[in-house]
C-alpha atoms as a PDB file:
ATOM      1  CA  UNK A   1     -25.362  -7.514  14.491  1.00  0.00           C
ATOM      2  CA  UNK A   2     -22.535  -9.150  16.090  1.00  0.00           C
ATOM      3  CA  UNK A   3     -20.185  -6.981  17.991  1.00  0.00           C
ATOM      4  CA  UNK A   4     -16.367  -6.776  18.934  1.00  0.00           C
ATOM      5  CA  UNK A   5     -14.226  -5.449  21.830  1.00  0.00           C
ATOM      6  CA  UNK A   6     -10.971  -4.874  20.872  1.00  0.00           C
ATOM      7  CA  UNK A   7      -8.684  -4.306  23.824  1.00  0.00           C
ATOM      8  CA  UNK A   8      -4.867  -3.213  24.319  1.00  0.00           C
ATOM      9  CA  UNK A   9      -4.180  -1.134  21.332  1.00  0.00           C
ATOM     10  CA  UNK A  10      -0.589   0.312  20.849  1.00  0.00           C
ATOM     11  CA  UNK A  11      -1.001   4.283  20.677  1.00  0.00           C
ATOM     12  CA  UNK A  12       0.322   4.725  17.774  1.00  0.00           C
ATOM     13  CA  UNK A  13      -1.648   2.206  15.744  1.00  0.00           C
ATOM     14  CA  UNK A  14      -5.004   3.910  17.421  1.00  0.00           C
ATOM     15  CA  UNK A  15      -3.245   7.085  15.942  1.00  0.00           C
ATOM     16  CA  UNK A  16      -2.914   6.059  12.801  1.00  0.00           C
ATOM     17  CA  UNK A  17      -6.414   4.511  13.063  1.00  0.00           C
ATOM     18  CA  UNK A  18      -7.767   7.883  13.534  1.00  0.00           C
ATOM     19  CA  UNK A  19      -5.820   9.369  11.407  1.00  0.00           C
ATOM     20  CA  UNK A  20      -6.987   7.232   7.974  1.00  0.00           C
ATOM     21  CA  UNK A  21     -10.449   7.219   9.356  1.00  0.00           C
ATOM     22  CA  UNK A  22     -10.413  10.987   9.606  1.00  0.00           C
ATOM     23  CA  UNK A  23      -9.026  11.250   5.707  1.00  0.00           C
ATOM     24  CA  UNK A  24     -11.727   8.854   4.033  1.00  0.00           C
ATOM     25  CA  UNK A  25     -14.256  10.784   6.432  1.00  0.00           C
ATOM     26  CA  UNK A  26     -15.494   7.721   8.369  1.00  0.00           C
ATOM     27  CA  UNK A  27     -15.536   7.005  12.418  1.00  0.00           C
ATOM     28  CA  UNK A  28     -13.148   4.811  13.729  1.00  0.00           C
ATOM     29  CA  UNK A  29     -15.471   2.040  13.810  1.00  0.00           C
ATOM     30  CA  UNK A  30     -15.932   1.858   9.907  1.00  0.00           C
ATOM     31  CA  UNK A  31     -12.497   2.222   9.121  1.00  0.00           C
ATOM     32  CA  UNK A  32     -11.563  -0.845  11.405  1.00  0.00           C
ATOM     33  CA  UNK A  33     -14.210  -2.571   9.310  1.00  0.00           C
ATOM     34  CA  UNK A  34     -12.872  -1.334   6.078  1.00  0.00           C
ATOM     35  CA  UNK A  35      -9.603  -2.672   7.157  1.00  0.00           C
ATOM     36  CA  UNK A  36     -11.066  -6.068   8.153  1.00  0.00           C
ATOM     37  CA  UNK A  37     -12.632  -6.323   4.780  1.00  0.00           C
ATOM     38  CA  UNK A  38      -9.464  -5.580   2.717  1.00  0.00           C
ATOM     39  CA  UNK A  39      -7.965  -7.874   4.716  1.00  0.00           C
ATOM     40  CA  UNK A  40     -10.165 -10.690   4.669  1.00  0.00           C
ATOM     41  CA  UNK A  41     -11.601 -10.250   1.560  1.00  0.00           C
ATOM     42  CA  UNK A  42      -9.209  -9.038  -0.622  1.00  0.00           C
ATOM     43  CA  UNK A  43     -10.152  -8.264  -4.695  1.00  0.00           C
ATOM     44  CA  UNK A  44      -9.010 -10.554  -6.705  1.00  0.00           C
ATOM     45  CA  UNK A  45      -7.332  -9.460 -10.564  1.00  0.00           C
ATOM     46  CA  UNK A  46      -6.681 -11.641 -13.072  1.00  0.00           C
ATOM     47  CA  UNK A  47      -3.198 -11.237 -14.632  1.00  0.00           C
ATOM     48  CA  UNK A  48      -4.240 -10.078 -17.679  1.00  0.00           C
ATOM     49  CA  UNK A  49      -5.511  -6.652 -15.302  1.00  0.00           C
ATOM     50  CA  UNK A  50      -1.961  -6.807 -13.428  1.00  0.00           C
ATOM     51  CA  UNK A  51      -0.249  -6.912 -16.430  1.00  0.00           C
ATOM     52  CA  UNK A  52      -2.511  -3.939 -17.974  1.00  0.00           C
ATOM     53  CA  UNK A  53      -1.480  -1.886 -14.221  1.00  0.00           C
ATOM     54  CA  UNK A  54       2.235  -2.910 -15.051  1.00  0.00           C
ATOM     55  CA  UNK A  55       2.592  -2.011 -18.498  1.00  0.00           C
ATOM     56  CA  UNK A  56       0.546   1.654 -17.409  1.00  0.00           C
ATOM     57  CA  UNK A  57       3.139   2.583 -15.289  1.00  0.00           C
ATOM     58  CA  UNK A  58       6.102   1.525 -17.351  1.00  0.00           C
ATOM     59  CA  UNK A  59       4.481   3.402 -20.032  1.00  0.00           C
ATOM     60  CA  UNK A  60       5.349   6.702 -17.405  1.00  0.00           C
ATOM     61  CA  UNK A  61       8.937   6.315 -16.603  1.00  0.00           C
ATOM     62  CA  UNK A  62      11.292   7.599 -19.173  1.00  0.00           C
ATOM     63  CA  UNK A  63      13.352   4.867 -20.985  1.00  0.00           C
ATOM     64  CA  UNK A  64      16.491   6.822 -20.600  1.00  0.00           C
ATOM     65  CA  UNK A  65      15.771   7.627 -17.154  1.00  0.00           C
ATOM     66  CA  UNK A  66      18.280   5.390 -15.590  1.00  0.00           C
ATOM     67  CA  UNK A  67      20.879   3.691 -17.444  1.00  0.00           C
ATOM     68  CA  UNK A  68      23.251   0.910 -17.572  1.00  0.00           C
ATOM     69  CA  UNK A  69      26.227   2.440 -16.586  1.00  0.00           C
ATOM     70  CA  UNK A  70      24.077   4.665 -13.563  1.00  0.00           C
ATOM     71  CA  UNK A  71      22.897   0.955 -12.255  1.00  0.00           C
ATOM     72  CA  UNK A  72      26.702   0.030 -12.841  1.00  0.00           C
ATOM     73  CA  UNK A  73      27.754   2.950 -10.476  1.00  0.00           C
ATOM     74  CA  UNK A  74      25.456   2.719  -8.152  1.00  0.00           C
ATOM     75  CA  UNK A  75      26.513  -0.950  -7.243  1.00  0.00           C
ATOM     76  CA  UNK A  76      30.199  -0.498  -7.227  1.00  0.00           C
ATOM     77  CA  UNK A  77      29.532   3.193  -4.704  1.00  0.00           C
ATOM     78  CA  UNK A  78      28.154   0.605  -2.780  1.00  0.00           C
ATOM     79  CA  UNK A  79      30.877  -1.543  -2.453  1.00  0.00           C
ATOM     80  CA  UNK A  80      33.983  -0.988  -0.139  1.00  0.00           C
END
C-alpha cells in the first residue's frame, strides 16, 4: 500500500488533528485518511434528500421565533 510523508504541519492543525482523531477513537493516521476521503470523495444527495434535511429543520424552529419587526430592528441597530 502506497504511503505518504507529510511534512511542515502548522501546530495547531496537528492539534486539532489529534484532537478529532482522539474523539472518533482513531490514530492520527486514519483520521488524515478519513479527511482525505471526505474530501475527495464527497457523498453525493440528490435534492429531493436536501430538501427533506431542509424542511426537518425548519420543521424545529418556532414560526414566531423571530419576527418582522425584530429583523426590522436589528438592521436599523446596525446602522449609524
Amino acid at each position: 500500500m502506497p504511503a505518504i510523508t507529510i511534512k511542515n504541519i502548522p501546530e495547531d492543525l496537528y492539534l486539532e488533528l489529534k484532537h478529532v482523531a482522539e474523539q472518533h477513537h482513531r490514530s492520527i493516521n486514519s483520521e488524515v485518511i478519513m479527511c482525505l476521503k471526505r474530501s475527495l470523495f464527497p457523498v453525493k444527495i440528490t435534492t429531493e434528500e436536501r430538501l427533506n434535511s431542509v424542511r426537518s429543520v425548519r420543521a424545529q424552529i418556532a414560526p414566531d421565533l423571530i419576527t418582522g419587526k425584530d429583523i426590522e430592528q436589528a438592521i436599523n441597530e446596525g446602522r449609524p
